[in-house]
C-alpha atoms as a PDB file:
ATOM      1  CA  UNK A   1     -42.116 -27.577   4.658  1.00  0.00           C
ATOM      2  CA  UNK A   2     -40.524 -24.384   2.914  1.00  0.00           C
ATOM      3  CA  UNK A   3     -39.610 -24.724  -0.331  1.00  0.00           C
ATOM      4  CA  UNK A   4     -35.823 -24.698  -1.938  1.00  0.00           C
ATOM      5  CA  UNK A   5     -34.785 -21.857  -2.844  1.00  0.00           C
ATOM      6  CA  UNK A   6     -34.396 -21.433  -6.913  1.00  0.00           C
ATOM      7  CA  UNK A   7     -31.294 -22.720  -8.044  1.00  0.00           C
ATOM      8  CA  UNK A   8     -30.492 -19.265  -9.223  1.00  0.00           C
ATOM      9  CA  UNK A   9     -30.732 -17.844  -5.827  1.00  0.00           C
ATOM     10  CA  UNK A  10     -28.961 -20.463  -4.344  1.00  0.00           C
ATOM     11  CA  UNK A  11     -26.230 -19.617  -7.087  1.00  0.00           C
ATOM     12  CA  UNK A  12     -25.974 -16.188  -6.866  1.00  0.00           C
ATOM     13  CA  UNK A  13     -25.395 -16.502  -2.904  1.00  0.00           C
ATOM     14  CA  UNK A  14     -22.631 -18.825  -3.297  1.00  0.00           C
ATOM     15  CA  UNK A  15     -20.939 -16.217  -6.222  1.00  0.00           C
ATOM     16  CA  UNK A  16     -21.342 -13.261  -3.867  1.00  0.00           C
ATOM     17  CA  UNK A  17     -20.181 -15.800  -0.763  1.00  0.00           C
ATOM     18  CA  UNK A  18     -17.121 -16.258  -3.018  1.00  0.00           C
ATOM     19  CA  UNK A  19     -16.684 -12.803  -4.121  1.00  0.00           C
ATOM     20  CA  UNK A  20     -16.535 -11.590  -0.035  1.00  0.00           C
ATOM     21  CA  UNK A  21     -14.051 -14.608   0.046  1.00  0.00           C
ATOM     22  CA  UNK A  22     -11.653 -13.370  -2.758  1.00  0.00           C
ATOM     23  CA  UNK A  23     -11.865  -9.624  -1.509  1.00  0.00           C
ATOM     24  CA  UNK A  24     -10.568 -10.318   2.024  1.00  0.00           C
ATOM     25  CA  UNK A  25      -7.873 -12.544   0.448  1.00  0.00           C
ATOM     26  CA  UNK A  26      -6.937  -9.995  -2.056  1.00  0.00           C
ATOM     27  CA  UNK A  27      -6.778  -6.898   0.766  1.00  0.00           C
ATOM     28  CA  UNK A  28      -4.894  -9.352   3.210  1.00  0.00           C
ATOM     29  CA  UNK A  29      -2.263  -9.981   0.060  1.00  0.00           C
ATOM     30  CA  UNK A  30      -2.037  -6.026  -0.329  1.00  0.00           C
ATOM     31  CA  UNK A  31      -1.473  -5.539   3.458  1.00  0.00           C
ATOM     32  CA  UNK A  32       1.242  -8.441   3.440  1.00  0.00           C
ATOM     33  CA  UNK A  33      -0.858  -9.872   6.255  1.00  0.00           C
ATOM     34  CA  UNK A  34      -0.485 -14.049   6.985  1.00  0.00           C
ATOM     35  CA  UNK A  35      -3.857 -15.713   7.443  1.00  0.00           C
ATOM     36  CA  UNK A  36      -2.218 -16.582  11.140  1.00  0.00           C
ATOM     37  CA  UNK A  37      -1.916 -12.320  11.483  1.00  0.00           C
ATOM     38  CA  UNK A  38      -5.124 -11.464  10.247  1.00  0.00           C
ATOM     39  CA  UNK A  39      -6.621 -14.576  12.683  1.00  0.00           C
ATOM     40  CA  UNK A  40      -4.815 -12.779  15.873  1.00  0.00           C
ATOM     41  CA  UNK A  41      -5.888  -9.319  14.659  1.00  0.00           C
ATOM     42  CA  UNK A  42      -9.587 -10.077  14.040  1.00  0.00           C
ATOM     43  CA  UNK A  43     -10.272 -12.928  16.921  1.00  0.00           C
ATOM     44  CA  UNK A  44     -11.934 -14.769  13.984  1.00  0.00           C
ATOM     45  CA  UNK A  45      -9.979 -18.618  13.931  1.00  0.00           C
ATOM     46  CA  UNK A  46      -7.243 -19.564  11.082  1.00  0.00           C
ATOM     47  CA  UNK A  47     -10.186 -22.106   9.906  1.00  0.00           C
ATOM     48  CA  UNK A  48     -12.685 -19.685   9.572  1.00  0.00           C
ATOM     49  CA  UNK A  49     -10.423 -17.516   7.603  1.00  0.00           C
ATOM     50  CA  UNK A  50     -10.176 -20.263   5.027  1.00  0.00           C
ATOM     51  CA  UNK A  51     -13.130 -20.929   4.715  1.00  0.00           C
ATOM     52  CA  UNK A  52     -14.166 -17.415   3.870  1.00  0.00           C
ATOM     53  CA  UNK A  53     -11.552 -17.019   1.783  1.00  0.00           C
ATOM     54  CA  UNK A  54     -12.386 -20.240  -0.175  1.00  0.00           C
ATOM     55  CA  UNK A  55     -15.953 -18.749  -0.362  1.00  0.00           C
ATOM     56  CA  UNK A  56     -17.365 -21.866   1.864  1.00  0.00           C
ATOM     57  CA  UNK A  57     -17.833 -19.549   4.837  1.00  0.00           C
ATOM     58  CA  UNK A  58     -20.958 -18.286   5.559  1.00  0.00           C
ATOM     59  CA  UNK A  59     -19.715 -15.776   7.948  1.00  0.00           C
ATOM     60  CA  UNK A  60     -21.823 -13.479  10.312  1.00  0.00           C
ATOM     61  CA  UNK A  61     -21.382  -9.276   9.313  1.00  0.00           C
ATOM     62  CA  UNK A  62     -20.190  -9.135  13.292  1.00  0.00           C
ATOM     63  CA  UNK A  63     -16.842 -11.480  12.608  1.00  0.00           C
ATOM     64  CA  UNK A  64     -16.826  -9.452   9.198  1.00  0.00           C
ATOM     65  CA  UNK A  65     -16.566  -6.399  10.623  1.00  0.00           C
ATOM     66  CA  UNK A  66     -13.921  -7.807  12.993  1.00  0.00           C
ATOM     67  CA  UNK A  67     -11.831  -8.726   9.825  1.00  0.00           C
ATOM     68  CA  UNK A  68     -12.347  -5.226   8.196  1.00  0.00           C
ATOM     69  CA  UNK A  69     -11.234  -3.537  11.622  1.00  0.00           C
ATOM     70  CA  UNK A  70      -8.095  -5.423  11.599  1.00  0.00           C
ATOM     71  CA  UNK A  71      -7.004  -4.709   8.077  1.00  0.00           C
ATOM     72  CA  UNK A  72      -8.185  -1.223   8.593  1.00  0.00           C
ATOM     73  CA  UNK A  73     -10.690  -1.312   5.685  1.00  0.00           C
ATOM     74  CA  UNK A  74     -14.025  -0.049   5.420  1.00  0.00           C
ATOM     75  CA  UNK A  75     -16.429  -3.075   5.957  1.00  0.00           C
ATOM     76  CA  UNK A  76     -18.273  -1.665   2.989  1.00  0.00           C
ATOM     77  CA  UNK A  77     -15.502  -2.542   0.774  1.00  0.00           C
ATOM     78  CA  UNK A  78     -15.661  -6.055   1.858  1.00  0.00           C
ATOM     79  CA  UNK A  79     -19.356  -6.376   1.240  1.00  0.00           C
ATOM     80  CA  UNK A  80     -19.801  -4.007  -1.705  1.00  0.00           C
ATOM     81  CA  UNK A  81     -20.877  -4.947  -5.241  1.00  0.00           C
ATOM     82  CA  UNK A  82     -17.025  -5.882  -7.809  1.00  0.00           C
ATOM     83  CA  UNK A  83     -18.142  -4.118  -9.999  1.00  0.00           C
ATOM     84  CA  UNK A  84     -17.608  -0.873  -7.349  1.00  0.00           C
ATOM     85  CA  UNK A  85     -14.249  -2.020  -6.867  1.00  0.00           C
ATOM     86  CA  UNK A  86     -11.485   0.901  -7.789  1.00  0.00           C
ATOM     87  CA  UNK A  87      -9.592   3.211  -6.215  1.00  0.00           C
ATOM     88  CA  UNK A  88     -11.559   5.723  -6.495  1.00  0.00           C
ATOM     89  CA  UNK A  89     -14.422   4.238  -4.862  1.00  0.00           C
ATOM     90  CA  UNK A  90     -12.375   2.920  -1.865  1.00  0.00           C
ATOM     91  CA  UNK A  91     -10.844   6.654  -1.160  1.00  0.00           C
ATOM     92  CA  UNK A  92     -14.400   7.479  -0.487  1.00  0.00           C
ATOM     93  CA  UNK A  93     -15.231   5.206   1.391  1.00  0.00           C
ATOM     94  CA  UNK A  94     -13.146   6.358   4.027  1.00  0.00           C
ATOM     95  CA  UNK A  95     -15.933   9.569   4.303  1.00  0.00           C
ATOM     96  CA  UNK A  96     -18.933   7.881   3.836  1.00  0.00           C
ATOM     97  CA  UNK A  97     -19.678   7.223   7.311  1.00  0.00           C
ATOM     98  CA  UNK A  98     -20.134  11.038   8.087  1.00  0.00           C
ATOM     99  CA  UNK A  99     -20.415  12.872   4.909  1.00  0.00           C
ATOM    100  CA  UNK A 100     -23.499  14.055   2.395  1.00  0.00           C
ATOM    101  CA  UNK A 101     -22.891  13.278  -0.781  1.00  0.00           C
ATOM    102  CA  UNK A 102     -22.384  16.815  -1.789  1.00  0.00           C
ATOM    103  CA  UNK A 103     -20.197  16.684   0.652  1.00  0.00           C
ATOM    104  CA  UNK A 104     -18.250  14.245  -0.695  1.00  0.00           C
ATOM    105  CA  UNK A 105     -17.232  15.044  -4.045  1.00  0.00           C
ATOM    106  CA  UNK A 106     -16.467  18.684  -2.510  1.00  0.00           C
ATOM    107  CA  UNK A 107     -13.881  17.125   0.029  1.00  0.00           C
ATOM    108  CA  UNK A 108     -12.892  14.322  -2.880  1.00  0.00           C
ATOM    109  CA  UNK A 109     -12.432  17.065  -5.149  1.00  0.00           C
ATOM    110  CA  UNK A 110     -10.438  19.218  -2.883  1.00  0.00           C
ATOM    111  CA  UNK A 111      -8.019  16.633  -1.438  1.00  0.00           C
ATOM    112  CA  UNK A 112      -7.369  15.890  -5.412  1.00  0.00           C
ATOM    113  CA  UNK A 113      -6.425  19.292  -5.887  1.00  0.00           C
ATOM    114  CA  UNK A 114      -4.048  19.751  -3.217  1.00  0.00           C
ATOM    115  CA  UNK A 115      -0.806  18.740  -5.269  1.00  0.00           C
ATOM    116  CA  UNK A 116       1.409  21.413  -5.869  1.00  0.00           C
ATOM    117  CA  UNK A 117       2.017  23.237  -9.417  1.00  0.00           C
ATOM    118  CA  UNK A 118       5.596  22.100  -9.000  1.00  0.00           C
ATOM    119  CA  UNK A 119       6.382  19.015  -6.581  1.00  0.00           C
ATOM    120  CA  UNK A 120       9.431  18.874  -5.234  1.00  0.00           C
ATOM    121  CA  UNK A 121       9.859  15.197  -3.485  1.00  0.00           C
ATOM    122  CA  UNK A 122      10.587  12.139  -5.367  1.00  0.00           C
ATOM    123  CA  UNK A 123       9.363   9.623  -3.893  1.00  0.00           C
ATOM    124  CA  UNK A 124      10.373   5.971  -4.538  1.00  0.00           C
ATOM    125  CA  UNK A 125       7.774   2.955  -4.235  1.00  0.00           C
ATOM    126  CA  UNK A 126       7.747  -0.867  -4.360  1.00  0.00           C
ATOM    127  CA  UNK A 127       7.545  -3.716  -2.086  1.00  0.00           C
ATOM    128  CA  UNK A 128      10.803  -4.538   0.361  1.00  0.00           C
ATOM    129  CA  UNK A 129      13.855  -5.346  -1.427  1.00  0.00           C
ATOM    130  CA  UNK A 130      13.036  -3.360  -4.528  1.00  0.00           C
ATOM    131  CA  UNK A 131      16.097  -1.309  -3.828  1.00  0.00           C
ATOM    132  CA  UNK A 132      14.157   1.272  -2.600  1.00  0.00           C
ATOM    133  CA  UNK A 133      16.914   2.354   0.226  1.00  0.00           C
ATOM    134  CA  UNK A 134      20.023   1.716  -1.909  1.00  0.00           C
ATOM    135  CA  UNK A 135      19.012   3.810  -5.022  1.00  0.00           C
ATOM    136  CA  UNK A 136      17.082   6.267  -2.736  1.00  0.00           C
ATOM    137  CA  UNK A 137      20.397   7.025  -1.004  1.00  0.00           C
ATOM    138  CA  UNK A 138      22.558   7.291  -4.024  1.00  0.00           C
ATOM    139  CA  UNK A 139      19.997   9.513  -5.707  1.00  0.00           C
ATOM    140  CA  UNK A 140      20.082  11.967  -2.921  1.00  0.00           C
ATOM    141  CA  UNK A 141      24.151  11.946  -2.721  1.00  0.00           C
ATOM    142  CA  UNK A 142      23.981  12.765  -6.439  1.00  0.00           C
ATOM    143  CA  UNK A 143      21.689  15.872  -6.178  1.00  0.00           C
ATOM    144  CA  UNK A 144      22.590  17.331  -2.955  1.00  0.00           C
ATOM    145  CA  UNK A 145      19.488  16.839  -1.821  1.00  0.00           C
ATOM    146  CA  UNK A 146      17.819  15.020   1.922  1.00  0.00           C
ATOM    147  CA  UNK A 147      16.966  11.646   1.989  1.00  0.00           C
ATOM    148  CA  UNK A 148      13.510  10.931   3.928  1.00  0.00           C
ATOM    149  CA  UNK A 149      12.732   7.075   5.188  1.00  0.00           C
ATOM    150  CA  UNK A 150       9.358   7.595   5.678  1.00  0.00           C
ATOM    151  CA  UNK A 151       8.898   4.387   7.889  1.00  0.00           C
ATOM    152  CA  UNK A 152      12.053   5.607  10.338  1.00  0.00           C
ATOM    153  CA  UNK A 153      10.502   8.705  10.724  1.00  0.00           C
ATOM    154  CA  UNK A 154       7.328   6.598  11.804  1.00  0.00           C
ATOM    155  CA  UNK A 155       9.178   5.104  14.337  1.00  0.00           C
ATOM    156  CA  UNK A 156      10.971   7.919  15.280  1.00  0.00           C
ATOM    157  CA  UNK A 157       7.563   9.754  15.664  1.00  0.00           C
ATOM    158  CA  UNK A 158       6.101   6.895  17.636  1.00  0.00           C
ATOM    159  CA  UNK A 159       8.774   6.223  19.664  1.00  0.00           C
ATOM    160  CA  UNK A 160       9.020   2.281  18.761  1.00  0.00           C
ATOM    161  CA  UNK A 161       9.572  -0.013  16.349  1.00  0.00           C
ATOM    162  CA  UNK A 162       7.040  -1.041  13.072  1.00  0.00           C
ATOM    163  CA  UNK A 163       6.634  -4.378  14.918  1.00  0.00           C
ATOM    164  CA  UNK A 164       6.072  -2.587  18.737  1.00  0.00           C
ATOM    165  CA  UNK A 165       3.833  -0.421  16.583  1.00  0.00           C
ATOM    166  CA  UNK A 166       1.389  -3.317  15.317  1.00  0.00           C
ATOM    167  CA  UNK A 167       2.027  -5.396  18.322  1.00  0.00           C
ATOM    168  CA  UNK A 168       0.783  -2.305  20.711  1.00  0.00           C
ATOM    169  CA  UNK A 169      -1.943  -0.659  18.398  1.00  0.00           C
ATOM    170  CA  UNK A 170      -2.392  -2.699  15.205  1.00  0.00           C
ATOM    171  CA  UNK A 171      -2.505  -1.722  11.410  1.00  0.00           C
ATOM    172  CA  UNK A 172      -4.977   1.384  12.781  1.00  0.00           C
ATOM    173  CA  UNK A 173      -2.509   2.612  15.051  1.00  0.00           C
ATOM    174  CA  UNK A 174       0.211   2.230  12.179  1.00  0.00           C
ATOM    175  CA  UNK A 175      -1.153   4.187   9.195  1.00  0.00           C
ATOM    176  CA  UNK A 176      -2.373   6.964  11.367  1.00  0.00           C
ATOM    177  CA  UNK A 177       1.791   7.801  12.088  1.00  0.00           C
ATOM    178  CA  UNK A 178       1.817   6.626   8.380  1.00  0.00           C
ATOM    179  CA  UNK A 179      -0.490   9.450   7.263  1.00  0.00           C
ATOM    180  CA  UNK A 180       0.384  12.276   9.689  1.00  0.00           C
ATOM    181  CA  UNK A 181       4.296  11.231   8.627  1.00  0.00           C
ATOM    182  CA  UNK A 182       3.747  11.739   5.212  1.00  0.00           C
ATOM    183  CA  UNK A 183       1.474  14.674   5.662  1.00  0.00           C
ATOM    184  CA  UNK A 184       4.976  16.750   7.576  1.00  0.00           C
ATOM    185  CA  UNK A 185       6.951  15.523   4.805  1.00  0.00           C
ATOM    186  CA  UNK A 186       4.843  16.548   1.474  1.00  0.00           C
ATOM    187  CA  UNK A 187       4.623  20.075   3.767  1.00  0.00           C
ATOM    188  CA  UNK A 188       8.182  20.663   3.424  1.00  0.00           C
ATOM    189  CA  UNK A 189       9.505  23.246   1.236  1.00  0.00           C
ATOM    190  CA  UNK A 190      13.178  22.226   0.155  1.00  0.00           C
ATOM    191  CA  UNK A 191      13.196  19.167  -2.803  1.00  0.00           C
ATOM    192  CA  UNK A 192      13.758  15.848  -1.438  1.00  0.00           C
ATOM    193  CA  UNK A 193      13.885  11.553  -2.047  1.00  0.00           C
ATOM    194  CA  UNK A 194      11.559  10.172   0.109  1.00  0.00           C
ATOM    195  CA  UNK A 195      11.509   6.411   0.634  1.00  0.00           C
ATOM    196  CA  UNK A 196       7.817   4.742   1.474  1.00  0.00           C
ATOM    197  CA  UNK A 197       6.753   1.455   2.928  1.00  0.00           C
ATOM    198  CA  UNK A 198       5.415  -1.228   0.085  1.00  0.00           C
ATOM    199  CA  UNK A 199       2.051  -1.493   1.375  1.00  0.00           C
ATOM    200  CA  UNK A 200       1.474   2.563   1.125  1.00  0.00           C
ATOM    201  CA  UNK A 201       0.039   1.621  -2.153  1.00  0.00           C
ATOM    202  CA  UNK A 202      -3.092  -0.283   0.189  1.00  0.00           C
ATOM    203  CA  UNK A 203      -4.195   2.847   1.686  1.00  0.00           C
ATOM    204  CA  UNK A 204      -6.872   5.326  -0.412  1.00  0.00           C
ATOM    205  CA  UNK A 205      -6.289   8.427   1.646  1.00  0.00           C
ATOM    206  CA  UNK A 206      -2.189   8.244   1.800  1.00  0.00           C
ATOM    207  CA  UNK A 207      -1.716   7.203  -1.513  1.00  0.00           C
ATOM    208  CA  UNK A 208      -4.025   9.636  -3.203  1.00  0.00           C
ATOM    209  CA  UNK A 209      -1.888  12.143  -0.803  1.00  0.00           C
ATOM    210  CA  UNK A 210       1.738  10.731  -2.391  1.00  0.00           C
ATOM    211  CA  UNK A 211       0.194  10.681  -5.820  1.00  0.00           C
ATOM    212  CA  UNK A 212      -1.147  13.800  -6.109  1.00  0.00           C
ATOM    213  CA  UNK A 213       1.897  15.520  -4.346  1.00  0.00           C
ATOM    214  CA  UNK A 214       5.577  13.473  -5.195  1.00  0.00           C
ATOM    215  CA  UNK A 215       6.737  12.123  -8.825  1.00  0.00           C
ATOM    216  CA  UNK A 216       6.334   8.977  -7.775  1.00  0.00           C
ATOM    217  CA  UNK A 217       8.583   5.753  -9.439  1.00  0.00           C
ATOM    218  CA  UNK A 218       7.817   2.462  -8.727  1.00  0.00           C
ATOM    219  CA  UNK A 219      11.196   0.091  -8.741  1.00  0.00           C
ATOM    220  CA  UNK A 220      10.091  -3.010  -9.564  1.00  0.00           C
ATOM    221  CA  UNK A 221      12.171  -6.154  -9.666  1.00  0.00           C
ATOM    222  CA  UNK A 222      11.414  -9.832  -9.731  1.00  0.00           C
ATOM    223  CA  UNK A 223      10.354 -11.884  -6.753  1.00  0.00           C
ATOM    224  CA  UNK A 224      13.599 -13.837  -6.837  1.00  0.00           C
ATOM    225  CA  UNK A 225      15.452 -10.707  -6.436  1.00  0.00           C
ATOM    226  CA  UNK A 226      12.996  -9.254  -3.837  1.00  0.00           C
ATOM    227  CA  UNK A 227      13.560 -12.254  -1.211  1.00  0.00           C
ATOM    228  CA  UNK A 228      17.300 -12.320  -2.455  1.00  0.00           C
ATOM    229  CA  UNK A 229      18.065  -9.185  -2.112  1.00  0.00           C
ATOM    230  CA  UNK A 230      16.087  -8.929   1.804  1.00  0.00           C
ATOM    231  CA  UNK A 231      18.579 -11.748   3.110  1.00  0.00           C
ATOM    232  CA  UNK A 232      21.277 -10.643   1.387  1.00  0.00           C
ATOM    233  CA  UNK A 233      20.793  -7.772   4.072  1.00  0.00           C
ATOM    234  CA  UNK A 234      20.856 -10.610   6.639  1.00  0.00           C
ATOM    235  CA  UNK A 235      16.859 -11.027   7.262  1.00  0.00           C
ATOM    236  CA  UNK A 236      15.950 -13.848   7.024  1.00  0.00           C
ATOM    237  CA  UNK A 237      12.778 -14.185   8.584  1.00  0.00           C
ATOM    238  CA  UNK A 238      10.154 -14.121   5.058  1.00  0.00           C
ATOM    239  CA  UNK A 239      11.508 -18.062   5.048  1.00  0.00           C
ATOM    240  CA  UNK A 240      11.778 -19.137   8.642  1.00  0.00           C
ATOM    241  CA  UNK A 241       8.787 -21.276   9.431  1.00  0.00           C
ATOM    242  CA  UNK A 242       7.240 -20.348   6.282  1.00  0.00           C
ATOM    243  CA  UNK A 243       7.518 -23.080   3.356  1.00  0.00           C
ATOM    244  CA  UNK A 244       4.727 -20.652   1.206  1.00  0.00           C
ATOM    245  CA  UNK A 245       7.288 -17.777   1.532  1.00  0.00           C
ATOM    246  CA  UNK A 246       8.078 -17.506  -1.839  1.00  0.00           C
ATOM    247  CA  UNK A 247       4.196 -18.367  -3.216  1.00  0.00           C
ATOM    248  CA  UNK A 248       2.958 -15.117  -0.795  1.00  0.00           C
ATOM    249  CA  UNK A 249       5.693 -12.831  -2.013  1.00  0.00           C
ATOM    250  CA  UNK A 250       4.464 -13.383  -5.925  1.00  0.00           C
ATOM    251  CA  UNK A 251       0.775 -13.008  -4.336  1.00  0.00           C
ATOM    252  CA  UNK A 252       1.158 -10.143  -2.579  1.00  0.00           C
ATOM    253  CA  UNK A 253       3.324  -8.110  -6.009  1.00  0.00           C
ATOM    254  CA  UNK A 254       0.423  -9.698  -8.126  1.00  0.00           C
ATOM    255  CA  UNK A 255      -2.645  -7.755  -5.873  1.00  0.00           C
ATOM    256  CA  UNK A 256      -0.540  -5.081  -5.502  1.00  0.00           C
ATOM    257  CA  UNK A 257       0.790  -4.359  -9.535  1.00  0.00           C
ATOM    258  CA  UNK A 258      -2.102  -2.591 -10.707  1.00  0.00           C
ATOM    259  CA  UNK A 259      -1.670  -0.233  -7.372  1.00  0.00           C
ATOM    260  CA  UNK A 260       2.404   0.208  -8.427  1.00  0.00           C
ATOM    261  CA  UNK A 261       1.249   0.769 -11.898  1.00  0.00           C
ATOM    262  CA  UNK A 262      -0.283   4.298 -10.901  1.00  0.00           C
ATOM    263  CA  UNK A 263       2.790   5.895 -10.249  1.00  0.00           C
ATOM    264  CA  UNK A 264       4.738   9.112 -12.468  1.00  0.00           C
ATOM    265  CA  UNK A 265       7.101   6.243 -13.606  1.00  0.00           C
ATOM    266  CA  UNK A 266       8.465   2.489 -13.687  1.00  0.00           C
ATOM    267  CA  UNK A 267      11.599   0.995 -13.182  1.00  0.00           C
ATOM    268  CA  UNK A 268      13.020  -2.353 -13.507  1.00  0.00           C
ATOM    269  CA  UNK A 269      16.027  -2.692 -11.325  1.00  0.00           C
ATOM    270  CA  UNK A 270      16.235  -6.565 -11.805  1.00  0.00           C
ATOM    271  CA  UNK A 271      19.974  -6.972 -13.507  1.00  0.00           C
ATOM    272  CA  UNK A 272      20.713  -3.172 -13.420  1.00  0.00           C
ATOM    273  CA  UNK A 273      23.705  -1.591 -11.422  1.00  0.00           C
ATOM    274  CA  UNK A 274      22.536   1.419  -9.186  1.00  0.00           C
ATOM    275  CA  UNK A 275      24.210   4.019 -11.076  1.00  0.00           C
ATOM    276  CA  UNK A 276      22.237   2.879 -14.083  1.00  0.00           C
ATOM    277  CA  UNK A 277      18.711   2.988 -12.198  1.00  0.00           C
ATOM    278  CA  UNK A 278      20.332   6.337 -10.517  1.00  0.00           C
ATOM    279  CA  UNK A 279      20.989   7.839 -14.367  1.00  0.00           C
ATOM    280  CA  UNK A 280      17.717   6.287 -15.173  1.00  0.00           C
ATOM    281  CA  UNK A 281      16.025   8.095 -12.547  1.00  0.00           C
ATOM    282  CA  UNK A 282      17.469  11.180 -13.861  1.00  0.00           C
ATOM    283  CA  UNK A 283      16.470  11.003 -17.191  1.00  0.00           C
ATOM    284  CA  UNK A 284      12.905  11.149 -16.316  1.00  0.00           C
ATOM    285  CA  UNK A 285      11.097  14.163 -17.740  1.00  0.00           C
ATOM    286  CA  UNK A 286       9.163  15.326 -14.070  1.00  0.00           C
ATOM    287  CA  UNK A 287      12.437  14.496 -12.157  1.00  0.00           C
ATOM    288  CA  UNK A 288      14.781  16.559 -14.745  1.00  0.00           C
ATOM    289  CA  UNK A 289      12.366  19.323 -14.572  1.00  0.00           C
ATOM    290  CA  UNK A 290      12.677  19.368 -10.901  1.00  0.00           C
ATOM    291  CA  UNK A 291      16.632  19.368 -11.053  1.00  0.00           C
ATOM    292  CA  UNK A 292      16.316  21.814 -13.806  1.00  0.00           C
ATOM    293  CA  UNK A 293      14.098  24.039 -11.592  1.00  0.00           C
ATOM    294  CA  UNK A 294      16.562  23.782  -8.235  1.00  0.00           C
ATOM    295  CA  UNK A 295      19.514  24.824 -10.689  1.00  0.00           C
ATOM    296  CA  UNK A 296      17.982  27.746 -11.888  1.00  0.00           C
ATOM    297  CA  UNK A 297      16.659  28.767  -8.579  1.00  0.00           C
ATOM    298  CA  UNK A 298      20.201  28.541  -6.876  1.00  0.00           C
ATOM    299  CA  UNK A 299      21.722  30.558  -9.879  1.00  0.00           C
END
């Protein structure tokens, strides 16, 4: 008869067991993806999902890889040691597969470099209901200056709507129009708002890209005023059928905050009017140097 395993063996499996568990759960918060989602995307059962997730699943690296194909992740991020956890890391994973490792920092360094001496789009993050479209709009009116929905022009590039998009192709199918989307609009030449989905923030390679290219400000707002506000516009589908509605929404802004955090700027817009978040806006020093800039150059 083999012998047990030492108990420190036995406990280090179930911490690294639980560590797999709380990485998918934290990636499916970022992605705003339900458990029932996630289940349909992968072909791996709601049950097995918990029991991952609760760090009781002892799950095979096939069905893992499954999982990490339909959040679009990197199975090495799933798997990976914590302490390799940041965004940096992630971003290269996405080159791994096929690249030396000189090869690497060369195209890490270069896609880092690629913002402009002087950016010229604004663009506004945060998760739905942040105000994102309101103050986006009323920012533009002020200046003169286009307004850019990044997910319309998504569907307008694919033809279809966000939920045809995922239904038809999945999360893959969506951040590739996400990327190549963002990629036309940073390649513009005239100054612009630019209004991105919430869960931009989830993907290395297109938010390096906005990072490194836009002053980027993150409205932020409450979780009361983020469901409030999204069926004030008459959507009300985050609460049909879902009693945890409210309990996800804080979730997902809690994996998500330290992503928000990396933008030019912050913004509450809980309690403030939009021409007070629009002035605010304004009195930013990258965004007034912008303005500044356009003036002159029109003079």
């Amino acid at each position: 008869m083999e012998s047990a395993a030492p108990p420190a063996t036995a406990m280090d499996a179930a911490a690294y067991l639980n560590d797999i568990g709380s990485r998918v759960k934290r990636l499916r918060a970022r992605r705003g993806m339900s458990r029932r989602i996630l289940a349909q995307s992968s072909a791996v059962s709601e049950r097995y999902l918990a029991e991952l997730e609760s760090g009781k699943g002892n799950i095979s690296i096939l069905r893992l890889r499954q999982i990490a194909c339909a959040m679009s992740v990197p199975i090495e991020e799933l798997v990976s040691s914590p302490t390799h956890q940041c965004e940096e890391f992630s971003y290269l994973l996405q080159y791994i597969r096929s690249a030396k490792h000189s090869e690497l920092v060369r195209l890490y360094r270069e896609i880092s470099d690629r913002a402009p001496s002087r950016p010229l789009l604004i663009a506004l993050i945060g998760l739905r209901g942040a105000g994102k479209s309101t103050i986006g709009a009323a920012l533009a009116e002020r200046l003169g200056w286009q307004f850019t929905d990044l997910v319309r022009s998504i569907e307008q590039r694919a033809g279809m709507s966000v939920s045809e998009i995922f239904s038809l192709g999945g999360q893959s199918a969506y951040r590739r129009f996400e990327l190549e989307c963002l990629e036309e609009t940073i390649g513009k030449v005239e100054p612009a708002i630019v209004e991105v989905g919430g869960s931009i923030v989830s993907e290395p390679a297109a938010y390096e890209r906005l990072l490194g290219s836009c002053v980027t400000i993150w409205l932020r707002a409450t979780p009361e005023d983020h469901m409030d506000r999204v069926i004030a516009q008459g959507d009300n589908r985050p609460m049909a059928g879902n009693a945890h509605a409210m309990e996800d929404l804080k979730r997902i802004l809690s994996e998500r905050e330290s992503l928000y955090q990396r933008a030019s700027y912050v913004l509450d817009t809980s309690g403030a009017q939009v021409h007070d978040t629009v002035n605010a806006c304004l009195r930013l020093p990258a965004v007034n140097q912008i303005v500044h800039s356009e003036q002159l150059a029109q003079v």
